[in-house]
Protein backbone atom coordinates (compact mmCIF):
# COMPACT_ATOMS: atom_id res chain seq x y z
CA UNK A 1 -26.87 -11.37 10.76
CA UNK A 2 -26.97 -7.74 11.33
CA UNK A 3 -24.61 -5.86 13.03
CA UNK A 4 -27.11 -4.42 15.59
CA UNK A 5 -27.93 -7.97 16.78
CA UNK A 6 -25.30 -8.04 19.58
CA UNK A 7 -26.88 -4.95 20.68
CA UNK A 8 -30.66 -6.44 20.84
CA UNK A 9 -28.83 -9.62 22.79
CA UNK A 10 -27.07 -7.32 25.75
CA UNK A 11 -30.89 -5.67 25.84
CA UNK A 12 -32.59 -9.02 26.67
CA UNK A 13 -29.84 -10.29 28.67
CA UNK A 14 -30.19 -7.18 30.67
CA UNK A 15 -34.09 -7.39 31.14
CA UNK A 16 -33.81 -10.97 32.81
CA UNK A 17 -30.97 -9.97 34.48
CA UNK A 18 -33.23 -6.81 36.02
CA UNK A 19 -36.01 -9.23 36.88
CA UNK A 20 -34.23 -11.53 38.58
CA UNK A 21 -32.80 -8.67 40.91
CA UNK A 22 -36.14 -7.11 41.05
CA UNK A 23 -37.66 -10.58 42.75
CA UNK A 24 -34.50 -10.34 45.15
CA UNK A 25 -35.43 -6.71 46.13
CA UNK A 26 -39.34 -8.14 46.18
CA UNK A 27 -38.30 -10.88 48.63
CA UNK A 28 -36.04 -8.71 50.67
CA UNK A 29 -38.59 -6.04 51.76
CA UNK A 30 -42.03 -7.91 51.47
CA UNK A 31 -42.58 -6.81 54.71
CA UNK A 32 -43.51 -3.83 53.52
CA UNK A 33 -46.01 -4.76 50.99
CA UNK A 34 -49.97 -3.50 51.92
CA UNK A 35 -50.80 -6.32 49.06
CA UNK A 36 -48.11 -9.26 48.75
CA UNK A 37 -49.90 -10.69 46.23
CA UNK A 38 -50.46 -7.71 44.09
CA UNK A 39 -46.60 -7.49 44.36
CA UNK A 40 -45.91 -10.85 42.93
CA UNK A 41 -48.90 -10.72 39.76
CA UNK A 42 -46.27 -7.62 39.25
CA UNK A 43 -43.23 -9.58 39.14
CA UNK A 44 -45.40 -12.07 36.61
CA UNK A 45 -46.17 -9.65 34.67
CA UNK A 46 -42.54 -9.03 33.54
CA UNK A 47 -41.52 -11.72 33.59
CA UNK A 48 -43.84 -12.59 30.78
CA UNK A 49 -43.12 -9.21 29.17
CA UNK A 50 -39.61 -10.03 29.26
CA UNK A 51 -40.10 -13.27 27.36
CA UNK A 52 -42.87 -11.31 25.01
CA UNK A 53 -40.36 -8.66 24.08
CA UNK A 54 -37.20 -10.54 24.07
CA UNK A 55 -39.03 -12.30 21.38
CA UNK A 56 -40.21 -9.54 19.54
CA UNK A 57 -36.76 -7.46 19.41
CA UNK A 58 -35.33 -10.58 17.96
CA UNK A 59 -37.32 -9.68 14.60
CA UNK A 60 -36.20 -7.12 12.79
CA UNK A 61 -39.64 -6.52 11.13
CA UNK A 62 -41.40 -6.14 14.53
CA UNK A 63 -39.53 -3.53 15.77
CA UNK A 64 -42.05 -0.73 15.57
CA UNK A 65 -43.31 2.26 17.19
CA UNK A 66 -46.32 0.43 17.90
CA UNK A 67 -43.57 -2.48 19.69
CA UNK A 68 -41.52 0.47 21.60
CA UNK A 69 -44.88 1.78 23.05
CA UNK A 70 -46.08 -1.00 24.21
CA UNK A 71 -42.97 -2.14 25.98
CA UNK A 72 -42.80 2.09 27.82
CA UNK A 73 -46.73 1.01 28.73
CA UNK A 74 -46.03 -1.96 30.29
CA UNK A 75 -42.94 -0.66 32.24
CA UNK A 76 -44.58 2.33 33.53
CA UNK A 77 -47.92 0.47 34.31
CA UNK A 78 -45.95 -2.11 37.00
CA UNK A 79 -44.33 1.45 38.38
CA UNK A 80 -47.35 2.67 39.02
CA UNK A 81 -48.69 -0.50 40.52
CA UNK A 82 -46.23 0.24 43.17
CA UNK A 83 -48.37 2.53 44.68
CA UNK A 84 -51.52 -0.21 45.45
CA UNK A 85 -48.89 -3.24 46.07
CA UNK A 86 -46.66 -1.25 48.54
CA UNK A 87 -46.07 1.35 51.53
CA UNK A 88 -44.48 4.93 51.35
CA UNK A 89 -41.59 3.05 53.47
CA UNK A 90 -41.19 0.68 50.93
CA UNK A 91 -39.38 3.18 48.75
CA UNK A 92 -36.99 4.62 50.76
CA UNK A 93 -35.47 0.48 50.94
CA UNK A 94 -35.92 -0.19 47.55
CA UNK A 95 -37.02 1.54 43.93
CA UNK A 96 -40.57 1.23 42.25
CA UNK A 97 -41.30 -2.43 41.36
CA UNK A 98 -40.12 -1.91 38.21
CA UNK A 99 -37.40 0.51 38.84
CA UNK A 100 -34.22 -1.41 37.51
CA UNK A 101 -36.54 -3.52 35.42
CA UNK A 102 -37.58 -0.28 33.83
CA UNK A 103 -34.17 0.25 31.76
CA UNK A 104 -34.75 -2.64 28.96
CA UNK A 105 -37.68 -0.35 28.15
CA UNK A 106 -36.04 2.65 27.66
CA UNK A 107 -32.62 1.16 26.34
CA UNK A 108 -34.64 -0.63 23.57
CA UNK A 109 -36.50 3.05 23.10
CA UNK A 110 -32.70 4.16 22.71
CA UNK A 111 -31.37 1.90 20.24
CA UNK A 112 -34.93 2.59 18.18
CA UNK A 113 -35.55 6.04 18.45
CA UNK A 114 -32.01 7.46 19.18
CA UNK A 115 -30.67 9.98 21.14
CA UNK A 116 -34.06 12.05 21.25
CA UNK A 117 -35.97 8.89 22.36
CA UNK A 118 -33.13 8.35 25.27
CA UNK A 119 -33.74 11.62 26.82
CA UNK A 120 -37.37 11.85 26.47
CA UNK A 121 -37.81 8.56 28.24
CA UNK A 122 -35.19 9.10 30.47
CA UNK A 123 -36.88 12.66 31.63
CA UNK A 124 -40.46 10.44 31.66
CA UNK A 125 -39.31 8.23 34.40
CA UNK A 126 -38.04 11.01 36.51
CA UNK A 127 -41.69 12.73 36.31
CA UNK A 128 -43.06 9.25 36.85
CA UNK A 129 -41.06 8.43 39.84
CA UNK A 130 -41.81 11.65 41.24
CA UNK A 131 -45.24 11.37 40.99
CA UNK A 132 -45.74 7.98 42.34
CA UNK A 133 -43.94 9.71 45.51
CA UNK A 134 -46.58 12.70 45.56
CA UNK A 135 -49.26 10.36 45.59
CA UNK A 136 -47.66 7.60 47.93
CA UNK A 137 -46.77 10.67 50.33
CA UNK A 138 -43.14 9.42 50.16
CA UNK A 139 -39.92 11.18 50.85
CA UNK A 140 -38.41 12.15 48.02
CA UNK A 141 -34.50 11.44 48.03
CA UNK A 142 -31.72 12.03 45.84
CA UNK A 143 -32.13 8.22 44.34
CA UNK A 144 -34.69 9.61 41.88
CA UNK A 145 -32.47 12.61 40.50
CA UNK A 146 -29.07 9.50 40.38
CA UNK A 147 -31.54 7.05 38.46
CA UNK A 148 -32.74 9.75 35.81
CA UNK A 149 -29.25 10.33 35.53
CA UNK A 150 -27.92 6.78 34.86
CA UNK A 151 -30.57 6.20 32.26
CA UNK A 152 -30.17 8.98 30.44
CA UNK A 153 -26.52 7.83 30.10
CA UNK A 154 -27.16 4.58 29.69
CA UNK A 155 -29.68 5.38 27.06
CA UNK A 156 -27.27 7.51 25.03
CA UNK A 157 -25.12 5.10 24.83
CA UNK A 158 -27.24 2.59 23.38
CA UNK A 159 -28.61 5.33 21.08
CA UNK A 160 -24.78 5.84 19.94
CA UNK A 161 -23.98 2.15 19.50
CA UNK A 162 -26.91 1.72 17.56
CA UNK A 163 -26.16 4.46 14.77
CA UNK A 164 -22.12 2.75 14.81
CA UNK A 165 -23.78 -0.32 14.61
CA UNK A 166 -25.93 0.75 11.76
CA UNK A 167 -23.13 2.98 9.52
CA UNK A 168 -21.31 -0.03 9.80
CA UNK A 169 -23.80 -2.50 8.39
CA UNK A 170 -24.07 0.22 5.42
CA UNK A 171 -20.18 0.36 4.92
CA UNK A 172 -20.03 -3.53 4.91
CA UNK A 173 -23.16 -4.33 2.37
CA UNK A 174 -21.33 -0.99 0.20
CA UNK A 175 -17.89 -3.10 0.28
CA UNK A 176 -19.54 -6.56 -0.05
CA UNK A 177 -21.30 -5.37 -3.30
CA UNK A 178 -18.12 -3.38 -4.06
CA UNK A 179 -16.03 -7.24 -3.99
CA UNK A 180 -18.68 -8.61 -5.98
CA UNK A 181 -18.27 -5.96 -8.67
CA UNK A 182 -14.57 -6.44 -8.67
CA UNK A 183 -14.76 -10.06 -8.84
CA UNK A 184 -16.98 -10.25 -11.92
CA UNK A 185 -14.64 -7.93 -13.51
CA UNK A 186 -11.69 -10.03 -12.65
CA UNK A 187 -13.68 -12.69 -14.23
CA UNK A 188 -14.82 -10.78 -17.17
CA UNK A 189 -10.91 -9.87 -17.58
CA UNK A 190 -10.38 -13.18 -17.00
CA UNK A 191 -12.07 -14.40 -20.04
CA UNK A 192 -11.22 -11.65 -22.34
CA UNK A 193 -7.56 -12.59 -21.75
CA UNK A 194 -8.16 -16.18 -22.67
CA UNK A 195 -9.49 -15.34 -25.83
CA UNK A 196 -9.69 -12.33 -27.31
CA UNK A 197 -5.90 -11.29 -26.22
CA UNK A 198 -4.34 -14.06 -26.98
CA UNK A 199 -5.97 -14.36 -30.32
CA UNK A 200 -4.35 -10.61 -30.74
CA UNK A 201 -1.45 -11.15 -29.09
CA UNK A 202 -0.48 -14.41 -31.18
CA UNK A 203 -1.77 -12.57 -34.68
CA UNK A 204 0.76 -9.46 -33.92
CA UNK A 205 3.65 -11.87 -32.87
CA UNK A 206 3.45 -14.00 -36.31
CA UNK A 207 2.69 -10.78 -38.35
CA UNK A 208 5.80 -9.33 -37.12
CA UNK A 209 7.84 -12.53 -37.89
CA UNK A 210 6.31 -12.95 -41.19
CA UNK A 211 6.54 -9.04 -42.78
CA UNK A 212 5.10 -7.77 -45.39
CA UNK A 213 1.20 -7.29 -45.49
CA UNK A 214 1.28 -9.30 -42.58
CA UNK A 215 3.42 -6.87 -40.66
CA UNK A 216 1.23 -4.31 -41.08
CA UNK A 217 -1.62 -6.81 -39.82
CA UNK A 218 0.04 -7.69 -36.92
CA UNK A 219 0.69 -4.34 -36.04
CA UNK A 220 -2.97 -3.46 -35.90
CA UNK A 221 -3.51 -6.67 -33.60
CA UNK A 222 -1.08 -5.67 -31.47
CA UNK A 223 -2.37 -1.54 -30.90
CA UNK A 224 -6.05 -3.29 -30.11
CA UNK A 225 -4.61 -5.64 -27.83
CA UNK A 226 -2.74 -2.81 -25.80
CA UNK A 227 -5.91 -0.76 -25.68
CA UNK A 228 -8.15 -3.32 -24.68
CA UNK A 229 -5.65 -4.32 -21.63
CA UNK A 230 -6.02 -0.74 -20.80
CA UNK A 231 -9.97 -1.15 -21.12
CA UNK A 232 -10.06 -4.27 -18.74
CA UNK A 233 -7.41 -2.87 -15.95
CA UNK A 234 -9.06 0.26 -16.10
CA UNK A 235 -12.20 -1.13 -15.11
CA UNK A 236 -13.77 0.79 -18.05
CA UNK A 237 -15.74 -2.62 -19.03
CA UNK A 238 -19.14 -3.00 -16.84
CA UNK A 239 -20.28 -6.26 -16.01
CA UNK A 240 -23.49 -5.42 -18.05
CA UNK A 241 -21.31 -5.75 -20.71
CA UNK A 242 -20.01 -9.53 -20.89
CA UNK A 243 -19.86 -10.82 -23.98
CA UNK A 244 -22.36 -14.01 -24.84
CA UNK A 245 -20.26 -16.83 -23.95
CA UNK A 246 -17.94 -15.10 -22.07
CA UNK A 247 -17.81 -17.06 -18.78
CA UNK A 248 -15.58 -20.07 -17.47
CA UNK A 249 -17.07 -22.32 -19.22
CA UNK A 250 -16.19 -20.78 -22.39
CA UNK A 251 -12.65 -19.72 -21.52
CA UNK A 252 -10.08 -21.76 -23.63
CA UNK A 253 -10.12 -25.81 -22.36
CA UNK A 254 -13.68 -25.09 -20.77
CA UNK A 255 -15.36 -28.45 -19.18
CA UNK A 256 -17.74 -30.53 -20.09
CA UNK A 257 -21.01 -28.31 -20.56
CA UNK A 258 -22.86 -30.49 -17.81
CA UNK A 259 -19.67 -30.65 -15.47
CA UNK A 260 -21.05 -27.55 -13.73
CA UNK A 261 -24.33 -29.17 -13.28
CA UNK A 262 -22.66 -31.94 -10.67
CA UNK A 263 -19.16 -33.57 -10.55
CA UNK A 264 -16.79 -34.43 -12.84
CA UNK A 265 -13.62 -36.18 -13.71
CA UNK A 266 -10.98 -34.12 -13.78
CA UNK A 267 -9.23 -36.00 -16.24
CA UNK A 268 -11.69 -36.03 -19.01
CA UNK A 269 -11.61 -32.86 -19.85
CA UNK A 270 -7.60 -32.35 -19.55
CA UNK A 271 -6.98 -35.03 -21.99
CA UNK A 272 -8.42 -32.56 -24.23
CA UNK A 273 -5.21 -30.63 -24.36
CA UNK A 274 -3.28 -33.64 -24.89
CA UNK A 275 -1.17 -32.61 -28.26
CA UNK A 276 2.11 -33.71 -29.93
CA UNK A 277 3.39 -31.22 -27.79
CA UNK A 278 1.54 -31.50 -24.69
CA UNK A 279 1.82 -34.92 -22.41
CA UNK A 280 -1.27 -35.70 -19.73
CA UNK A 281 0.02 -37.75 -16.52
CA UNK A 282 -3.06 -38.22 -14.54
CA UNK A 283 -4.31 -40.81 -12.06
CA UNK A 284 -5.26 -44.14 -13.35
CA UNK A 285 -8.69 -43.62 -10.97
CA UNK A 286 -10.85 -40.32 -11.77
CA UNK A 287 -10.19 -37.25 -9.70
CA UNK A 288 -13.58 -36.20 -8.82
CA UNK A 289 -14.20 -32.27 -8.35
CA UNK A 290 -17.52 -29.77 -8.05
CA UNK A 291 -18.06 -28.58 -11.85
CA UNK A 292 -17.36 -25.66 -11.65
CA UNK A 293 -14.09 -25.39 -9.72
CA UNK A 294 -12.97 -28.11 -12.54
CA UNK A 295 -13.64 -25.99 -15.04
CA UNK A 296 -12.25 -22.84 -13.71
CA UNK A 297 -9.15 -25.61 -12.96
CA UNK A 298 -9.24 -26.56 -16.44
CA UNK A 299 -8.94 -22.91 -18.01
CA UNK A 300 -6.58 -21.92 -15.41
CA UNK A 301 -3.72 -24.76 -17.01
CA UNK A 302 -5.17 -23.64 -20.65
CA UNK A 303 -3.84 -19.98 -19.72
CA UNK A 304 -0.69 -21.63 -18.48
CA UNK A 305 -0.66 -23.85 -21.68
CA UNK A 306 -1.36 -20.44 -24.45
CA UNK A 307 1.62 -18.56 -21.95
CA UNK A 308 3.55 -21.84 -23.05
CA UNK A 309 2.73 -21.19 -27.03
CA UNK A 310 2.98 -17.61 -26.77
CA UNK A 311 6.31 -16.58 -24.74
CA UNK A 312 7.84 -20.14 -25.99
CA UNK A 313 9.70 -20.83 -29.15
CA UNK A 314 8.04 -22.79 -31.65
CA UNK A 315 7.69 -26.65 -30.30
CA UNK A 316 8.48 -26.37 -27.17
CA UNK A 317 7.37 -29.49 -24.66
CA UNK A 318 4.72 -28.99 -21.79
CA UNK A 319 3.73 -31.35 -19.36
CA UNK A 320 0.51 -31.54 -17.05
CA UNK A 321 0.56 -33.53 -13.67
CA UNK A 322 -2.37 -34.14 -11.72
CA UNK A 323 -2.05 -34.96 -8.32
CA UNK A 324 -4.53 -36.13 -6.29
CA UNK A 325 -4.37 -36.44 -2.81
CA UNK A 326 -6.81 -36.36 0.02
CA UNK A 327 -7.27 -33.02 1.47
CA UNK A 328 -6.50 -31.51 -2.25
CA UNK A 329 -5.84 -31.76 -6.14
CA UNK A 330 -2.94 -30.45 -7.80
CA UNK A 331 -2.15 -29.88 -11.37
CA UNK A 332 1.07 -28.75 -12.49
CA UNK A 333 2.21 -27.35 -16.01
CA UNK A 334 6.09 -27.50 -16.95
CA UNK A 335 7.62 -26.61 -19.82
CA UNK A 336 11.23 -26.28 -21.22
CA UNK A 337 11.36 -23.26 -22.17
CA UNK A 338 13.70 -20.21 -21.93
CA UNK A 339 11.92 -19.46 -18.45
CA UNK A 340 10.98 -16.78 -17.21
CA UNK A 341 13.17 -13.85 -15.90
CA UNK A 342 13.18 -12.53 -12.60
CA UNK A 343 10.62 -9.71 -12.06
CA UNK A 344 8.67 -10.81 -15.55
CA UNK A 345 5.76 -11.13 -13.72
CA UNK A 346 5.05 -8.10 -11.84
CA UNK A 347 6.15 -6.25 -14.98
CA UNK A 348 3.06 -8.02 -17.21
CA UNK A 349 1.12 -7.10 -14.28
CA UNK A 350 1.85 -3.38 -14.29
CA UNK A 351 1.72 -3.76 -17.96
CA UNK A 352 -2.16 -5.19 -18.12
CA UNK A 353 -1.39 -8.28 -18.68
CA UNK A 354 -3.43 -10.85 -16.79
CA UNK A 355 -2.15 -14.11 -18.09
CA UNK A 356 -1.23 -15.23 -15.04
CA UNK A 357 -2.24 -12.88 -12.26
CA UNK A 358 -6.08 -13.22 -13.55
CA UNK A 359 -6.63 -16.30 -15.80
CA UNK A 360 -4.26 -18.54 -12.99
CA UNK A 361 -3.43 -16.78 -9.44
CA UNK A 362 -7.04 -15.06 -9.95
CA UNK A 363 -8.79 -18.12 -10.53
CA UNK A 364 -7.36 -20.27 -7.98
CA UNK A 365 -7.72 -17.46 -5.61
CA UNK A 366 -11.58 -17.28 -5.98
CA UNK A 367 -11.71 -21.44 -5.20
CA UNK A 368 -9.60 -20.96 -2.48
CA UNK A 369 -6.77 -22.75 -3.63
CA UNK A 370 -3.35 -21.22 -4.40
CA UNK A 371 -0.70 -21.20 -7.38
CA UNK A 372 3.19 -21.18 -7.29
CA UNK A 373 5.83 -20.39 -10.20
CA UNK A 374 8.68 -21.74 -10.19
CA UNK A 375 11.15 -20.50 -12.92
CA UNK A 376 14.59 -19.69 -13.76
CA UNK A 377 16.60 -18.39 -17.23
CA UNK A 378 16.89 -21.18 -19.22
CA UNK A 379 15.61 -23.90 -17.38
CA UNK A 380 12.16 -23.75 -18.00
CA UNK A 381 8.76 -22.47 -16.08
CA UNK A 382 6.37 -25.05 -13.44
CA UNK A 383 3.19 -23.79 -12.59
CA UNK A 384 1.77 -25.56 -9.66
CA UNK A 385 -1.92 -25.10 -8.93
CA UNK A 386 -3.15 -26.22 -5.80
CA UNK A 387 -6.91 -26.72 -5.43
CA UNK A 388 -8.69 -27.96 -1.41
CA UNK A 389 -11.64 -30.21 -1.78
């Protein structure tokens, strides 16, 4: 919906309530109607112009010159009619038949043609009012001079809300495609990290350990693995870019390829990770999810599982619950290892590394669910992702 919709809504709200206080006025002073019924076809008139318009507003691809002018026509045509339908007396009780009606012509002008458009039609009725007074022989009073006044102001600021109204419609679409740029990066981070990093990151940790040729190896790995972090946090990479394969369902522990298609169990695809080191406790009945929010689920405990084999020593145990309650499903990764000391995290962070502020918090984020770490020295790390239905 666009942002000058509000706008068009107060416009239409204002016509009907103008024609309701026009046939008020018309009902008041009838008595000084030379032709009643030429007086009420008026009132007819807009009210069917006031359904005709409200209608057209409402699309945005009607909304031409072609629509503008027609609406000024009508509105100064039932003016005009004042002079067949009523006496020169009539006007000093009451304004043209049209008179208040007349605004949701030239506030619609406003919001369409701007500031320029406000004043032109606002200076337009003034010569038009005048004019049906020379011809009706009517004193002309200071009402005229007030009511050019008041739409002119009333005008501009429709003209001004409009162009707010519009800039911010511009700034939103600019930071809603903005978002979407910086989520596919996240997710293009995302799947770098649960790959290509940790394939680096593990080859420079056992080159190191081993020495030798090796070392020199793992060195290597571990410069290209600092300079691609800087790539992805940079936002150097361009979502043009992704690699083939590079989405969730090729991130490490991906679903089943059809999962995405429909539901799918939940367990299935955990079991999966199931090792001599890793222990599944699931359910007994299947935990059904949308496919892909189980697979982004599924590589979201594989990053917490390769954090497990990559910051742990050799063997340690991890252990994935799955919870799976009513309102929500909730898997959570322990281990017992060394933990993780306080302030670890927000130092991989600053350091480009998105284990788990992209590849867990970032994908849990993006499903609307949430993720808490719960870890202290030496007594291990629980990861507990939290996922609505």
């Amino acid at each position: 919906m666009g942002f000058d919709i509000p706008l068009w809504r107060g416009i239409s709200l204002f016509r009907a309530a103008a024609l309701v206080y026009s046939l008020l006025l018309l009902v008041q002073h009838q008595e000084h109607l030379t032709r009643p019924w030429l007086g009420w076809t008026v009132l007819v008139a807009m009210a069917a112009w006031t359904v005709v318009a409200t209608s057209a507003y409402a699309r945005p691809e009607l909304r031409t010159r072609a629509l503008v002018c027609a609406d000024l026509g009508v509105a100064f045509a039932c003016l005009f009619a004042t002079a067949v339908a009523a006496t020169p007396f009539y006007l000093t009780q009451a304004p043209p038949l049209s008179g208040y009606w007349f605004a949701g012509a030239a506030l619609a002008a406003a919001v369409l043609w701007g500031r320029r458009g406000a004043a032109t039609v606002a200076v337009l009725y003034g010569v038009a009012d005048l004019t049906l007074r020379v011809v009706m022989e009517a004193r002309i009073t200071p009402a005229t001079a007030r009511g050019v006044v008041l739409l002119l102001l009333a005008g501009l600021v429709a003209a001004y809300m409009a162009r707010v109204a519009g800039q911010a419609e511009e700034r939103f679409a600019r930071a809603v495609a903005l978002e979407a740029r910086l989520r596919e990066r996240e997710q293009l981070a995302r799947s770098i990290h649960d790959s290509v990093l940790q394939v680096l990151s593990l080859v420079s940790r056992r080159g190191a350990e081993a020495g030798g040729e090796a070392a020199e190896l793992g060195r290597l790995a571990g410069e290209q693995e600092v300079r691609l972090r800087a790539l992805i946090t940079g936002g150097l990479i361009e979502p043009a870019e992704r690699p083939a394969g590079a989405g969730p369902a090729a991130a490490r522990g991906a679903a089943d390829p059809d999962a995405p298609d429909g539901e799918a169990d939940l367990r299935e695809p955990l079991r999966r990770l199931e090792s001599v080191r890793v222990s599944l406790s699931a359910p007994a009945t299947p935990v059904p999810l949308p496919g892909h929010a189980a697979a982004e689920l599924l590589a979201a405990v594989g990053a917490a599982l390769a954090n497990v084999e990559l910051h742990c020593p050799p063997g340690t145990r991890a252990w994935i619950l799955v919870e799976d309650e009513e309102d929500a499903v909730t898997v959570t990764v322990r281990d017992e290892g060394p933990g993780i000391p306080p302030g670890r995290l927000e130092e991989a962070g600053r350091a480009g590394r998105l284990g788990v502020a992209q590849s867990i918090r970032g994908r849990l984020r993006d499903l609307g669910g949430t993720v808490e770490v719960f870890s202290a020295p030496g007594q291990g790390t629980e990861v507990e992702m939290r996922l609505p239905r």
